[in-house]
Protein backbone atom coordinates (compact mmCIF):
# COMPACT_ATOMS: atom_id res chain seq x y z
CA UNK A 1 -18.37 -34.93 89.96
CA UNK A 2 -14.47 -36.26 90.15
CA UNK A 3 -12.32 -33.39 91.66
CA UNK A 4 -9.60 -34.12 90.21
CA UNK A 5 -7.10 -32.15 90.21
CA UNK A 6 -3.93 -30.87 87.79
CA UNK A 7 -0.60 -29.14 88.83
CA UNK A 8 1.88 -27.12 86.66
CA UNK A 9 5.23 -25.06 86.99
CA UNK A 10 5.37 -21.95 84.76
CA UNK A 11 8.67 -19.63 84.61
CA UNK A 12 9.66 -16.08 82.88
CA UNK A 13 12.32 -14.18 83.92
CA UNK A 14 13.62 -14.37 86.94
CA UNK A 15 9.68 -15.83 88.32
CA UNK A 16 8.27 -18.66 88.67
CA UNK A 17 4.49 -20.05 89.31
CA UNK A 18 2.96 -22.86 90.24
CA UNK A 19 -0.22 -23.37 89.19
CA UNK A 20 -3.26 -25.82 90.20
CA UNK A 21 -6.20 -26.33 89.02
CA UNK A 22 -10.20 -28.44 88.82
CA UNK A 23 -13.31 -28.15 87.61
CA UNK A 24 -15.47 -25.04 89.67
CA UNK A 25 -16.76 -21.98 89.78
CA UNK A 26 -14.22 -19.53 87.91
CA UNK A 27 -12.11 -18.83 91.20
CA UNK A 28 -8.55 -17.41 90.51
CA UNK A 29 -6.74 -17.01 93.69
CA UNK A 30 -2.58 -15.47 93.10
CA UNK A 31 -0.62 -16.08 96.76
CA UNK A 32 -3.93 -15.69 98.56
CA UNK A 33 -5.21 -12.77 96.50
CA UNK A 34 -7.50 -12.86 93.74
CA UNK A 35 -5.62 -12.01 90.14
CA UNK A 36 -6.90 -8.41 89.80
CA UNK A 37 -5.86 -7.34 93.52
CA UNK A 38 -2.25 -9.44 93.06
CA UNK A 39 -1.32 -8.46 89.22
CA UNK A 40 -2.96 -5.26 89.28
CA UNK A 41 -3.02 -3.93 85.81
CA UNK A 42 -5.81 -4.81 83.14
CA UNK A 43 -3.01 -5.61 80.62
CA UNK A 44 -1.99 -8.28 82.81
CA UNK A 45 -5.28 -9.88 84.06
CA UNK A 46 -5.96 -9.84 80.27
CA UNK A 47 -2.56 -11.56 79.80
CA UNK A 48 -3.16 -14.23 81.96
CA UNK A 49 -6.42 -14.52 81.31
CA UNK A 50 -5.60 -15.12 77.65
CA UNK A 51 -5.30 -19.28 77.24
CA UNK A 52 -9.05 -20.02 79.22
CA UNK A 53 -10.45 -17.31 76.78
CA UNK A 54 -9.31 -19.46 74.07
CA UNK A 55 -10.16 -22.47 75.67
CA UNK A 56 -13.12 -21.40 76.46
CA UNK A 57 -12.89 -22.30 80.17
CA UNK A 58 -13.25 -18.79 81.79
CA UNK A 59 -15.19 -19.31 84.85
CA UNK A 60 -15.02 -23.10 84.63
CA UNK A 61 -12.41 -24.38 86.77
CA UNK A 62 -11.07 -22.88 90.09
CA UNK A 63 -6.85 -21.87 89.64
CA UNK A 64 -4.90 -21.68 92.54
CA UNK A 65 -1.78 -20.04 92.00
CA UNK A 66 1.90 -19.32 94.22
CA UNK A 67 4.38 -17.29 92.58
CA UNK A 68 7.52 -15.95 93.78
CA UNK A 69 10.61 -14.05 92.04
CA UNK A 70 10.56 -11.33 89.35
CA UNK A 71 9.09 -8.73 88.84
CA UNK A 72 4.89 -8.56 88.21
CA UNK A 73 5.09 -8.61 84.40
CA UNK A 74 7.42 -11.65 84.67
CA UNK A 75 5.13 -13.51 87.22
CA UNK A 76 2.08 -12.90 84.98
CA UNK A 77 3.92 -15.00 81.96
CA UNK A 78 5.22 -17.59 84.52
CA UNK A 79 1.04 -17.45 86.06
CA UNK A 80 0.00 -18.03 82.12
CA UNK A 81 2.68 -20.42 81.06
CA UNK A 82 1.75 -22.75 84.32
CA UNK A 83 -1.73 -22.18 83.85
CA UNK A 84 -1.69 -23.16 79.99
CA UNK A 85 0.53 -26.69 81.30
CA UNK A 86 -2.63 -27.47 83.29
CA UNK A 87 -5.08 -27.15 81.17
CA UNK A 88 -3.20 -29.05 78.75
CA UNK A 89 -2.88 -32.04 81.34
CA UNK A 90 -6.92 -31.34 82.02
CA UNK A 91 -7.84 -32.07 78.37
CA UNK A 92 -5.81 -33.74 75.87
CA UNK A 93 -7.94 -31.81 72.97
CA UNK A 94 -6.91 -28.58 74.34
CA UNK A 95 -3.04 -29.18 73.72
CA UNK A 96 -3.33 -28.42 69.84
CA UNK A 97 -5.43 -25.15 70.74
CA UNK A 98 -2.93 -24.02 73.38
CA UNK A 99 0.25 -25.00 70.82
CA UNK A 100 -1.00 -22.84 68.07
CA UNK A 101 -1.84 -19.84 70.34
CA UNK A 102 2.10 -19.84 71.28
CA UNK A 103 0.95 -20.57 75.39
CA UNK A 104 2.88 -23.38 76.01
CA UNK A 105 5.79 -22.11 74.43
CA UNK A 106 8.21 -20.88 77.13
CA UNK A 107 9.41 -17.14 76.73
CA UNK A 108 13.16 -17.71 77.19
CA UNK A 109 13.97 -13.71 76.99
CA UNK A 110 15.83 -12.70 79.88
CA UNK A 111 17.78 -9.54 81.13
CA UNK A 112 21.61 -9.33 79.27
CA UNK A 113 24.40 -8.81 82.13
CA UNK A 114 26.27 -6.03 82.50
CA UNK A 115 29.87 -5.76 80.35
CA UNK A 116 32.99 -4.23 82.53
CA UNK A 117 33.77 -0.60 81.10
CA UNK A 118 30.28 0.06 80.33
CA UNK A 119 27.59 1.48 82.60
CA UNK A 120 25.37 -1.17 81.71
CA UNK A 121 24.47 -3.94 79.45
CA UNK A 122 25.17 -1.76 76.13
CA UNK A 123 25.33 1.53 76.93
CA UNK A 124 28.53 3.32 77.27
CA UNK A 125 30.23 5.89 78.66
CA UNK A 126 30.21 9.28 77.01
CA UNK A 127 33.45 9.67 73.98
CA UNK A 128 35.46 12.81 74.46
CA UNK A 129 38.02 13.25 71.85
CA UNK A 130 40.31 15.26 73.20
């Protein structure tokens, strides 16, 4: 079989992922850990998880994954984003699938900074009349 393989960046947030992946045995390996030990909540596994259910290619291919910055919730979009690039580079007939499930769109949300006279990004301090 060709082992070829396919390489993707993924960001969200502050993180950022790089993701790699070929044709195996369903391995998913996150900085050396496997997903559940690295991301730790179900919500998240099932985040990440999300474009190979759709695809269909849930213990298919092998993913190796390195992700630094963020928090976990942020590398776990970065981990999906990456992870749907790939398999879009893998098969050309899983672009369209990935497209209309919103996967390879790229969540551009990030944290608002902090305004001067304010204790934080919109909160403010407490009016006293007199």
């Amino acid at each position: 079989m060709n082992e070829t393989v396919f390489a993707a960046t993924g960001r969200r947030k502050e993180a950022v992922a790089r993701a790699t992946i070929k044709v195996g045995g369903g391995k998913f390996l996150v900085n050396k850990k496997s997903l559940k030990d690295y991301v730790k909540r179900d919500t998240l596994v099932d985040l990440v998880n999300a474009p190979m259910i759709k695809t269909e290619t849930l213990g298919k291919i092998d993913v190796v994954c390195s992700t630094n910055g963020g928090g976990l919730s942020g590398q776990a979009g970065a981990i999906r984003l990456a992870l749907s690039r790939a398999l879009a580079k893998l098969d050309a007939d899983l672009h369209s699938i990935l497209r209309k499930g919103g996967f390879l769109t790229r969540d551009s949300r990030a944290v608002e900074r902090k305004k001067y006279g304010q204790p934080k990004a919109r909160k403010r301090f407490q009016y006293s009349k007199r």
